[in-house]
N, C-alpha and C. Protein backbone atom coordinates (compact mmCIF):
# COMPACT_ATOMS: atom_id res chain seq x y z
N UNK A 1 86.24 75.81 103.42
CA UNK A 1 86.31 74.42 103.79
C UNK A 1 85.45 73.62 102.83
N UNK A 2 86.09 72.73 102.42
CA UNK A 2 85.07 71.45 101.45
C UNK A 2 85.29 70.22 102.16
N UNK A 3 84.40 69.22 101.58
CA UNK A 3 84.21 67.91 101.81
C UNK A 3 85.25 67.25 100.57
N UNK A 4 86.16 66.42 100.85
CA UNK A 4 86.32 66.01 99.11
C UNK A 4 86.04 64.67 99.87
N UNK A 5 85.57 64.04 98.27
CA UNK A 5 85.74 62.40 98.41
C UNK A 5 86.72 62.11 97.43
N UNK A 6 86.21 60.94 96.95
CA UNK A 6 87.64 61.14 95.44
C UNK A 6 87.15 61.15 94.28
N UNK A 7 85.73 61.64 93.83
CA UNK A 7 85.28 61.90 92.67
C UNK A 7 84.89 63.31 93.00
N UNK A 8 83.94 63.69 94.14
CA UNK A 8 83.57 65.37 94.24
C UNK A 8 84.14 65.70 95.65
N UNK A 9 84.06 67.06 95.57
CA UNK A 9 83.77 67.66 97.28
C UNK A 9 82.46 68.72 96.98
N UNK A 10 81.84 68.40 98.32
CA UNK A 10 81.17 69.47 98.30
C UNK A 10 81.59 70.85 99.19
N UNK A 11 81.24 72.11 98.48
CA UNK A 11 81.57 73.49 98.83
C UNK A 11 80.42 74.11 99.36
N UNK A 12 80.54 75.27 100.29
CA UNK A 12 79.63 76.39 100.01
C UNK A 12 79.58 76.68 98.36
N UNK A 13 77.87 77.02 98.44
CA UNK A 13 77.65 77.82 97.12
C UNK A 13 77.98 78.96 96.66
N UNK A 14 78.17 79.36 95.72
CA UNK A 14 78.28 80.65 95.70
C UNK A 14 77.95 81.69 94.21
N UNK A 15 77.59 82.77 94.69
CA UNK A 15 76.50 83.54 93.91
C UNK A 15 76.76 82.98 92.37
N UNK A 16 78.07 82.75 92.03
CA UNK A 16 78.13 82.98 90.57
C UNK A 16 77.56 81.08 90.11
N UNK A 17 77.46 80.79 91.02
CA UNK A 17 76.71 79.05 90.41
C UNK A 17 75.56 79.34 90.23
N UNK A 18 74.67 80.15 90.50
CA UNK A 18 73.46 80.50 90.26
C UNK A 18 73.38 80.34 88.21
N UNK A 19 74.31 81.14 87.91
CA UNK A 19 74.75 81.59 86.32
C UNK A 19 74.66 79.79 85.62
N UNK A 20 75.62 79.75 86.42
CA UNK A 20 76.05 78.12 85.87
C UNK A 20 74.43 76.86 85.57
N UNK A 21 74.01 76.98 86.97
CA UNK A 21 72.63 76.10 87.30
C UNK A 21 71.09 76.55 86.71
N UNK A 22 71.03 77.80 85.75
CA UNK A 22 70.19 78.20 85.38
C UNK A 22 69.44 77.42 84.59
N UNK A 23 70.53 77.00 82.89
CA UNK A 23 70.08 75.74 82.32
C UNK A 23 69.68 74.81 83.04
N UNK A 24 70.26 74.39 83.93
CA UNK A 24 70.19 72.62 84.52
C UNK A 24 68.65 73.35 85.07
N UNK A 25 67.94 74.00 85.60
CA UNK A 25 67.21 74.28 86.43
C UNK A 25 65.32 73.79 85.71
N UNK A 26 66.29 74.70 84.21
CA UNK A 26 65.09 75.14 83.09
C UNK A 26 64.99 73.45 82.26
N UNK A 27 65.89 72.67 82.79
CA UNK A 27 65.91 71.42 81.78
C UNK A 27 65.00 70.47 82.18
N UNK A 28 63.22 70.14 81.86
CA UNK A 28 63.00 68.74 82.45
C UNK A 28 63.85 67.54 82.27
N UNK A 29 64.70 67.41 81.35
CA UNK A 29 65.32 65.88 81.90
C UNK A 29 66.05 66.03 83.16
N UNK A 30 66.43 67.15 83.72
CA UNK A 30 67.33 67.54 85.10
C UNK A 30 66.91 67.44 86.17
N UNK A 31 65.32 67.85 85.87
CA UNK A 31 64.15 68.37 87.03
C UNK A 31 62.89 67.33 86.94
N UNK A 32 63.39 66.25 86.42
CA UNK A 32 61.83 65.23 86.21
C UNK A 32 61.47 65.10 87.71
N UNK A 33 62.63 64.71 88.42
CA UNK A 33 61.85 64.03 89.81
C UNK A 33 62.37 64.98 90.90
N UNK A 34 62.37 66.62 91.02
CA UNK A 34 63.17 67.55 91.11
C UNK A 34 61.60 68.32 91.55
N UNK A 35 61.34 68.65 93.17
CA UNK A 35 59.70 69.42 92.84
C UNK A 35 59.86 71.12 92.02
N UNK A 36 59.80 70.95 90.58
CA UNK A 36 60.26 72.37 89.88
C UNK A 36 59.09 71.71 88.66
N UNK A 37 58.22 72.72 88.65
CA UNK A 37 57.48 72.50 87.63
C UNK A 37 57.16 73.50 86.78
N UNK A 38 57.78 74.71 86.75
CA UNK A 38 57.76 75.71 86.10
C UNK A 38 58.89 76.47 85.82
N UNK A 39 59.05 76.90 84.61
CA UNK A 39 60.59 77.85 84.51
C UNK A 39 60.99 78.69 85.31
N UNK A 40 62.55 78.81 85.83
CA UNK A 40 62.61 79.60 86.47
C UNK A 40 63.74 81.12 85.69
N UNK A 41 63.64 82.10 85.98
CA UNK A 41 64.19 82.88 85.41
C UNK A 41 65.61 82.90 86.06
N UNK A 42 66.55 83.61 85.51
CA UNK A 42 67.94 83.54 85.41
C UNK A 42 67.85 84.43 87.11
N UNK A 43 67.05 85.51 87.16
CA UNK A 43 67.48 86.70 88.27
C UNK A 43 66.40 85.73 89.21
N UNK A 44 65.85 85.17 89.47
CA UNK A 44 65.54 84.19 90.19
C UNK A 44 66.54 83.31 90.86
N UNK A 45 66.91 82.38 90.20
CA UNK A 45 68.31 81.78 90.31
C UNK A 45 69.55 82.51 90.93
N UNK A 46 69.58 83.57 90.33
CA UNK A 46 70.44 84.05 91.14
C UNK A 46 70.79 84.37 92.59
N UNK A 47 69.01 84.84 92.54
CA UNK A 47 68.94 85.33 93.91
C UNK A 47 68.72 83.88 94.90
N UNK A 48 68.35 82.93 94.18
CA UNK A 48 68.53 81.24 95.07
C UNK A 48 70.13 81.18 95.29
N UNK A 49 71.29 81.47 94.49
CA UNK A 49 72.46 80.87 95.03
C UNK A 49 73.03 82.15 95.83
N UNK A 50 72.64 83.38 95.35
CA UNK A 50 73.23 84.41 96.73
C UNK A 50 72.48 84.20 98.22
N UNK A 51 71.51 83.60 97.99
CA UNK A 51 70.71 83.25 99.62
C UNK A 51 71.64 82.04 99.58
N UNK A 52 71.86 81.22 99.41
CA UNK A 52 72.19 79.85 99.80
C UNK A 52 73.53 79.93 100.36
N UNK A 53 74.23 81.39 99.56
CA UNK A 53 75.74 81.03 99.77
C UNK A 53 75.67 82.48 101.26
N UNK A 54 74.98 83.08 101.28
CA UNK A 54 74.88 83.64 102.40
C UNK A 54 73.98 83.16 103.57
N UNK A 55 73.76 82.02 103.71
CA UNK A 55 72.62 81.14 104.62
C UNK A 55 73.79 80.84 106.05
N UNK A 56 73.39 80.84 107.01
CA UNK A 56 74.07 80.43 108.15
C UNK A 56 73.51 79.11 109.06
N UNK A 57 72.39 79.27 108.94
CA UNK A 57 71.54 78.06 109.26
C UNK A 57 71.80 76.81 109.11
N UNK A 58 71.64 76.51 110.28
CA UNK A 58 71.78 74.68 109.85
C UNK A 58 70.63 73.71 109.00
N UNK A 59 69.50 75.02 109.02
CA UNK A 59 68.02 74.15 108.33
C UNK A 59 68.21 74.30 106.84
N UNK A 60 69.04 75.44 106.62
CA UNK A 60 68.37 75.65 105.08
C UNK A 60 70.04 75.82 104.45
N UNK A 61 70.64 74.47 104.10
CA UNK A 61 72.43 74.27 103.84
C UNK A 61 71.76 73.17 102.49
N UNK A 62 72.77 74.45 101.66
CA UNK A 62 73.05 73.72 100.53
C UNK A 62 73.90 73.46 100.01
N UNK A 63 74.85 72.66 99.48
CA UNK A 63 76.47 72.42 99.06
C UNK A 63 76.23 72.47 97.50
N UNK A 64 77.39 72.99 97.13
CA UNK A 64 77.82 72.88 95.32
C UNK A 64 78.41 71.52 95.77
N UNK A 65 78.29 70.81 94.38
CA UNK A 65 78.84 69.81 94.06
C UNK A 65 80.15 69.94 93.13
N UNK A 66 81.24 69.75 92.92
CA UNK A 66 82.34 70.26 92.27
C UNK A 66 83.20 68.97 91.49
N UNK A 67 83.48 68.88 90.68
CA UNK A 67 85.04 67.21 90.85
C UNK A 67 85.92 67.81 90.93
N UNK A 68 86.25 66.56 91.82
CA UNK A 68 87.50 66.70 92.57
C UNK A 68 89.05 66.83 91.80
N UNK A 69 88.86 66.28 90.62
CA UNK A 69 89.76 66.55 89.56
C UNK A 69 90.21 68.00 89.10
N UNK A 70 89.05 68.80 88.75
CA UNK A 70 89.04 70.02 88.19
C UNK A 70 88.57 70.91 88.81
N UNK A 71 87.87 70.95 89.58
CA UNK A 71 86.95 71.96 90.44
C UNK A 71 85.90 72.41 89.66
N UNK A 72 85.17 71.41 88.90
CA UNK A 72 84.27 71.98 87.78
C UNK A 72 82.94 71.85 88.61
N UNK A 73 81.75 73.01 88.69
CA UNK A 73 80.43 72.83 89.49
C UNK A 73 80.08 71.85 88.83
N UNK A 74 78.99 70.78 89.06
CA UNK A 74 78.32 70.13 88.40
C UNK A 74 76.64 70.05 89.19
N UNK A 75 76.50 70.56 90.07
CA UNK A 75 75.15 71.04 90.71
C UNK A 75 75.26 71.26 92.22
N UNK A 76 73.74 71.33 93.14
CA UNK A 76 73.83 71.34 94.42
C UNK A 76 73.20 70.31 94.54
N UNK A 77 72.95 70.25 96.11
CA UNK A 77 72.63 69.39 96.86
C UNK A 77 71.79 70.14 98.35
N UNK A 78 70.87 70.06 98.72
CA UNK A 78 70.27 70.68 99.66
C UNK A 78 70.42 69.83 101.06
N UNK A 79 71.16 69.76 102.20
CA UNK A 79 71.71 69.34 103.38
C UNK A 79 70.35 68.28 103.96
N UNK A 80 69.21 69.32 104.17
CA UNK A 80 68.37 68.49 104.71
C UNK A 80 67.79 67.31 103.96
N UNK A 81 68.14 66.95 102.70
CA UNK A 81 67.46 66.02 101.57
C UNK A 81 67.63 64.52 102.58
N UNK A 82 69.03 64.74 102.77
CA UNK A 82 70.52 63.99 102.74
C UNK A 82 71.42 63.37 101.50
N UNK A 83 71.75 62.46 101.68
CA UNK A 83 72.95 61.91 100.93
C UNK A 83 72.42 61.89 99.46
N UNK A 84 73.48 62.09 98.71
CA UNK A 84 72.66 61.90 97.17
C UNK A 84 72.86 63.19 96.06
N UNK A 85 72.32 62.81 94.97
CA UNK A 85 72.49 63.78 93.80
C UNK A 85 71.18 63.34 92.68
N UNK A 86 70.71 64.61 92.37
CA UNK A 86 69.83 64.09 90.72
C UNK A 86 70.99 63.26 90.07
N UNK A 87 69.84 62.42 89.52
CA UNK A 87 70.55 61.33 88.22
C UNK A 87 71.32 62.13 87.22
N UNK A 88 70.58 63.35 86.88
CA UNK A 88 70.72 64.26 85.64
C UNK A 88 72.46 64.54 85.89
N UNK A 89 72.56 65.31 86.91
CA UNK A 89 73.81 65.62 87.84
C UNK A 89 75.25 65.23 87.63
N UNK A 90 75.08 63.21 87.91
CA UNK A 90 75.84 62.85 88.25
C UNK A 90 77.11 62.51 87.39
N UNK A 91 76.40 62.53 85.26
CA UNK A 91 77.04 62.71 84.40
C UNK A 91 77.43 64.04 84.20
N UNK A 92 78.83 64.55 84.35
CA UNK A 92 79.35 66.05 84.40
C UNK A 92 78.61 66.48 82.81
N UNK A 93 78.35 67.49 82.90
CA UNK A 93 77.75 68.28 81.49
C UNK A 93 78.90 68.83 80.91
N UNK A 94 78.36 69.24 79.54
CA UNK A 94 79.33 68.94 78.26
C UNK A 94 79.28 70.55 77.84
């Protein structure tokens, strides 16, 4: 099940976005206002999107962000934040 709007939907995460979100993670222009102040390693990451995409909880829900055009990831979003996306995010990466 996804959310679409008419630019994204959001999805469950899933393990292999971990791969994808590694750069974005390690990038301060991505993470300026993002509480991440230290590198994170790739098997780190990983193990953040296999918990996230195996999470059942209503406290700890995180959605991929996708467009709705292509189904391309372009980041997450953590449920309890609420509404919203990093700035970095919202221009799809190249």
């Amino acid at each position: 099940m996804a959310l679409t709007g008419e630019q994204t939907r959001l999805r469950a995460v899933e393990p292999a976005d971990g791969v994808t979100a590694y750069p974005w993670v390690n990038d301060r222009d991505v993470t300026e206002h993002v509480d991440l102040r230290y590198p994170i390693s790739l098997a780190a990451e990983r193990v953040w999107a296999e918990g996230a995409s195996a999470s059942q909880s209503y406290r700890h829900v995180a959605f991929a962000i996708e467009r709705a055009d292509d189904g391309r990831f372009i980041g997450t979003k953590p449920a309890a934040v609420g509404i919203g996306t990093l700035p970095s995010l919202i221009a799809v990466p190249t």
